[in-house]
C-alpha atoms as a PDB file:
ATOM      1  CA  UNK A   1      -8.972   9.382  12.827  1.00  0.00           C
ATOM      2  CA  UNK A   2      -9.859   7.228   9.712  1.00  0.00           C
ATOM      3  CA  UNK A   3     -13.330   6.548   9.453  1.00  0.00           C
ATOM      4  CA  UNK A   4     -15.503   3.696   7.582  1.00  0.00           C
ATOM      5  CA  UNK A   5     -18.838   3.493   6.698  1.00  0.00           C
ATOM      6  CA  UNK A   6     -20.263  -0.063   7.704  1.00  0.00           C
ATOM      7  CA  UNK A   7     -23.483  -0.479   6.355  1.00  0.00           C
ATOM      8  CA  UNK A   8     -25.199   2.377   8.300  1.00  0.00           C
ATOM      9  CA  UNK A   9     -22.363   2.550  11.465  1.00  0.00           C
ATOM     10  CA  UNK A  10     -19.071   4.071  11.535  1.00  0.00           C
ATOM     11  CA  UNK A  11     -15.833   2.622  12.929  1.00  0.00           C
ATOM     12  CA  UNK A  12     -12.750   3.168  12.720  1.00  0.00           C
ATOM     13  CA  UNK A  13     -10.324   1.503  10.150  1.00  0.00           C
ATOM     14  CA  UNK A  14      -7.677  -0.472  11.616  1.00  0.00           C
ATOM     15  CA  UNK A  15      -4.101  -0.690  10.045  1.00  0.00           C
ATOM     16  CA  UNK A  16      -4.992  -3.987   9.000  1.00  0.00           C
ATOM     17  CA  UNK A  17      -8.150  -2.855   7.236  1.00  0.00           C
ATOM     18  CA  UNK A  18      -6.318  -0.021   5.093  1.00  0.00           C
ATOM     19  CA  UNK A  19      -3.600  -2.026   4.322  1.00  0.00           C
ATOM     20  CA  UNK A  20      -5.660  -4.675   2.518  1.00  0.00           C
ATOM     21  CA  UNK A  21      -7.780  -1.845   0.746  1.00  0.00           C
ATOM     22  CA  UNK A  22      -4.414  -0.817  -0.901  1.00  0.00           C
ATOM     23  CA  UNK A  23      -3.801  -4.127  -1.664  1.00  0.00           C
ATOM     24  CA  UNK A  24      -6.678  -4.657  -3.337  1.00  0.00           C
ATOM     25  CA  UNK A  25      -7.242  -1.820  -4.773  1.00  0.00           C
ATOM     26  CA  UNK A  26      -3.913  -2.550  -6.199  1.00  0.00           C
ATOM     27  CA  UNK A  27      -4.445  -5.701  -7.269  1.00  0.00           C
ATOM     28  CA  UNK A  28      -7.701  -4.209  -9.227  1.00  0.00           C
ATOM     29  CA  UNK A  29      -5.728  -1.774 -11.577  1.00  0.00           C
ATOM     30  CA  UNK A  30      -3.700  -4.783 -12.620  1.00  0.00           C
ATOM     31  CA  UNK A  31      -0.863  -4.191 -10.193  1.00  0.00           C
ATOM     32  CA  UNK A  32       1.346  -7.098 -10.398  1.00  0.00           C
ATOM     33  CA  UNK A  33       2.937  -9.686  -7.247  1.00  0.00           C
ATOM     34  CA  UNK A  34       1.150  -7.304  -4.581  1.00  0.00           C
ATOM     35  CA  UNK A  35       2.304  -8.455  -1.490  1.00  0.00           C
ATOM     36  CA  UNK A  36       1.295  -6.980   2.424  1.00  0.00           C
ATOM     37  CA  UNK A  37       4.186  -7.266   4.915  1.00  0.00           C
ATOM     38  CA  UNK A  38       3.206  -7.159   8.685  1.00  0.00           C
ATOM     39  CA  UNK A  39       5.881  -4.710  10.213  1.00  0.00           C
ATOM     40  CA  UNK A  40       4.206  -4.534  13.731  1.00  0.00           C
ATOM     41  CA  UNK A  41       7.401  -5.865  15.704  1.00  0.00           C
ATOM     42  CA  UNK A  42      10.394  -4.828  13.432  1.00  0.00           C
ATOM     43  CA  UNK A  43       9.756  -1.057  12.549  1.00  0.00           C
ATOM     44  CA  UNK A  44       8.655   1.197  14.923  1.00  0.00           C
ATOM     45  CA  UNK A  45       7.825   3.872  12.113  1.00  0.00           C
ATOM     46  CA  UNK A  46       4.624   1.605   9.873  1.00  0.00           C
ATOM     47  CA  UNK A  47       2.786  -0.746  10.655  1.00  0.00           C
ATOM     48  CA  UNK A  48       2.036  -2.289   7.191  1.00  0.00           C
ATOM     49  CA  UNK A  49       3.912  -2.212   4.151  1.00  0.00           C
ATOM     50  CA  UNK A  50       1.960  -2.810   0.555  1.00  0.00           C
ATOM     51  CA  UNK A  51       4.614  -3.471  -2.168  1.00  0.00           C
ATOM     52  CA  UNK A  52       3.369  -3.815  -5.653  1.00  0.00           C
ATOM     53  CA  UNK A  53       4.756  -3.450  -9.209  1.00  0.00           C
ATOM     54  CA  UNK A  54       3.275  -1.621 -12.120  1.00  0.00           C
ATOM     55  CA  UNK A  55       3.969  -2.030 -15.838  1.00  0.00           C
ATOM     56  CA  UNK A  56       4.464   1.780 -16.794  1.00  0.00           C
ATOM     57  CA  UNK A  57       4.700   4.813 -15.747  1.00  0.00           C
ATOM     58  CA  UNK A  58       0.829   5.144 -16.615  1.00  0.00           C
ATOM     59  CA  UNK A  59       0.328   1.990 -14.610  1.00  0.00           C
ATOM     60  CA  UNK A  60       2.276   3.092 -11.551  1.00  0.00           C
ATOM     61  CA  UNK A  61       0.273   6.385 -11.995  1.00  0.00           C
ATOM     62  CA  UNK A  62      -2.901   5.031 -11.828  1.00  0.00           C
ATOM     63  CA  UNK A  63      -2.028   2.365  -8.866  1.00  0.00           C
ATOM     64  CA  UNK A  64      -1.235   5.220  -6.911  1.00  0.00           C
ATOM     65  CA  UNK A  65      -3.991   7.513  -7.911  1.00  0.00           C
ATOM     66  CA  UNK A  66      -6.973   4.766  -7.529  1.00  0.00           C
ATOM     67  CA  UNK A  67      -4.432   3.692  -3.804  1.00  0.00           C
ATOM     68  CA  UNK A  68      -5.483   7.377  -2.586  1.00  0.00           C
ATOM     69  CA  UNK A  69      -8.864   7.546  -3.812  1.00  0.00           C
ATOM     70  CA  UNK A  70      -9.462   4.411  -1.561  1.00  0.00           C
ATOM     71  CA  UNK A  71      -8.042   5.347   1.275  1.00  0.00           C
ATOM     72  CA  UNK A  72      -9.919   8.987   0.882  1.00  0.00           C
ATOM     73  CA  UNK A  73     -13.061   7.070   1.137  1.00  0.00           C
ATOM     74  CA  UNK A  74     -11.902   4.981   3.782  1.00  0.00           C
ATOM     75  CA  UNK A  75     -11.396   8.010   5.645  1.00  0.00           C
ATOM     76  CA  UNK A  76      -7.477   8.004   5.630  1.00  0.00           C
ATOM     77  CA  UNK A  77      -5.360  11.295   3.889  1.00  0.00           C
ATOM     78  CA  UNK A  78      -2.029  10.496   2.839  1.00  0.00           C
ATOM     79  CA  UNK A  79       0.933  12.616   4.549  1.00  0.00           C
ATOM     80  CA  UNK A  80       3.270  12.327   2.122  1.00  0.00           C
ATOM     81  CA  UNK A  81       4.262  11.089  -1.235  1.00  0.00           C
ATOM     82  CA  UNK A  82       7.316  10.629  -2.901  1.00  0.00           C
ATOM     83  CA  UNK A  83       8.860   9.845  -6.441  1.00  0.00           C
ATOM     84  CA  UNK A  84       6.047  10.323  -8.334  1.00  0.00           C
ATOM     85  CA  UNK A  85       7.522  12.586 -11.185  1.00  0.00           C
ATOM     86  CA  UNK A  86      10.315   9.537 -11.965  1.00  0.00           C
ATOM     87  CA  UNK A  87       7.367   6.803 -11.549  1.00  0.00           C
ATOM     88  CA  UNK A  88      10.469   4.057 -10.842  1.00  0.00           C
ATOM     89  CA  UNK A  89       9.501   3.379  -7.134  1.00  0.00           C
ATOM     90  CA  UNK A  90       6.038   5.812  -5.592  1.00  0.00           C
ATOM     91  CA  UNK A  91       5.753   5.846  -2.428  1.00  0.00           C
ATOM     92  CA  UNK A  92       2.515   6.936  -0.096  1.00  0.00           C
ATOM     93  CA  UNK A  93       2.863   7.437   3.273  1.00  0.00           C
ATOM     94  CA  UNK A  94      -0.143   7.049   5.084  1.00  0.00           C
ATOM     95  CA  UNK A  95       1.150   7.120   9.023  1.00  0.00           C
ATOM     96  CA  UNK A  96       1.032   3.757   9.762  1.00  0.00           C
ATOM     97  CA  UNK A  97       0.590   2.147   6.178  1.00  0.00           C
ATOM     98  CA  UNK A  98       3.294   2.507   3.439  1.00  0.00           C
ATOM     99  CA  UNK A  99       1.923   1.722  -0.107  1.00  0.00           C
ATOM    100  CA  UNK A 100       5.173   0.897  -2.802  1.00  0.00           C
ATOM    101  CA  UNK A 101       4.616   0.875  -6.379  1.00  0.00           C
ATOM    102  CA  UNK A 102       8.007  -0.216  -8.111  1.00  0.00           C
ATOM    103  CA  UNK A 103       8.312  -0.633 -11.839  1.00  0.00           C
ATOM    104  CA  UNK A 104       9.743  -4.060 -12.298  1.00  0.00           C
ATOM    105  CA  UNK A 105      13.812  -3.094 -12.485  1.00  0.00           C
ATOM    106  CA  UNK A 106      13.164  -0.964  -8.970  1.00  0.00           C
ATOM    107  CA  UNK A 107      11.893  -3.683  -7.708  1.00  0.00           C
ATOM    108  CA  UNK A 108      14.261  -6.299  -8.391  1.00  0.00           C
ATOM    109  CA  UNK A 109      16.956  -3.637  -6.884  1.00  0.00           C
ATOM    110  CA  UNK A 110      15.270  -2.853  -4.390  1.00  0.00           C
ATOM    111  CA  UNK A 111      13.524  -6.431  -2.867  1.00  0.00           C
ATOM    112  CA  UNK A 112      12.044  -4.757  -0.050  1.00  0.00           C
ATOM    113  CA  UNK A 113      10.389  -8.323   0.499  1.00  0.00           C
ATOM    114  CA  UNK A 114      14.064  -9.926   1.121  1.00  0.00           C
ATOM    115  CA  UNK A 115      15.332  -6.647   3.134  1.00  0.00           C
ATOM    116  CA  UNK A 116      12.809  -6.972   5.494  1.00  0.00           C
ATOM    117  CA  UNK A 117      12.397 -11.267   4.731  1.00  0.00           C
ATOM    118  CA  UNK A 118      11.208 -11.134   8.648  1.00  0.00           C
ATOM    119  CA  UNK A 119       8.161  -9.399   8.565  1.00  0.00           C
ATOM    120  CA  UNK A 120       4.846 -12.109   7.863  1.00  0.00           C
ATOM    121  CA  UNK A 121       3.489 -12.048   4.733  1.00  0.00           C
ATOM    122  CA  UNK A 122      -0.879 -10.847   5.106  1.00  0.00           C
ATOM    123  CA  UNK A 123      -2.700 -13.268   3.668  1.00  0.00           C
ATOM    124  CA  UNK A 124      -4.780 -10.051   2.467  1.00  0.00           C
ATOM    125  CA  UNK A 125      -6.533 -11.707   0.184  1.00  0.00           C
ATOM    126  CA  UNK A 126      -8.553 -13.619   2.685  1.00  0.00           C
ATOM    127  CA  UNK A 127      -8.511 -10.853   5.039  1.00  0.00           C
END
């Protein structure tokens, strides 16, 4: 179960809730056009997707590094990780979130955002 410490109560983190913590957690190690697609209704396998775009390998790194150390403390452990040595396209699975850091050329081959173009776009940011 992921956990959450709420001022002095616990509750659970919802899907929601994690994905936006990547997000901005993301967003606050200068990862660039971070976007949060709602898969609830097209995948059966995630929930949330969290796409962002580093600037180097460092970068991409570090995205994914500060990404876990979030999630640790908001009670989540990652299952899985992949592509981490080649630092093109990291991927962290975290059951029903999956966090994407592309370098910029991955992610213009890739454009997970137009593959899945029907999944709404989190206004995670306001969330």
């Amino acid at each position: 179960m992921n956990k959450t410490l709420v001022g002095e109560t616990t509750h659970l983190a919802t899907a929601l809730e994690r994905a936006c913590i990547c997000a901005v957690t993301a967003q606050e190690n200068k990862g660039r056009d971070v976007l949060v697609l709602d898969m609830r209704g097209i995948s059966r396998l995630y929930d949330y997707f969290v796409i962002a775009t580093g600037t180097s390998k460092r970068q991409i790194h570090n995205i994914a590094e500060e990404v876990d150390d979030a999630m640790k403390h908001a009670g989540d452990k990652r299952a899985g990780i992949e592509g981490y040595e080649a630092s093109r396209w990291v991927v962290q699975d975290y059951g029903d979130v999956m966090v994407h850091v592309f370098d910029q050329d991955a992610r213009k081959y890739y454009t997970l955002e137009e593959l899945w173009a029907d999944a709404p776009r989190v206004d995670w940011e306001n969330s």
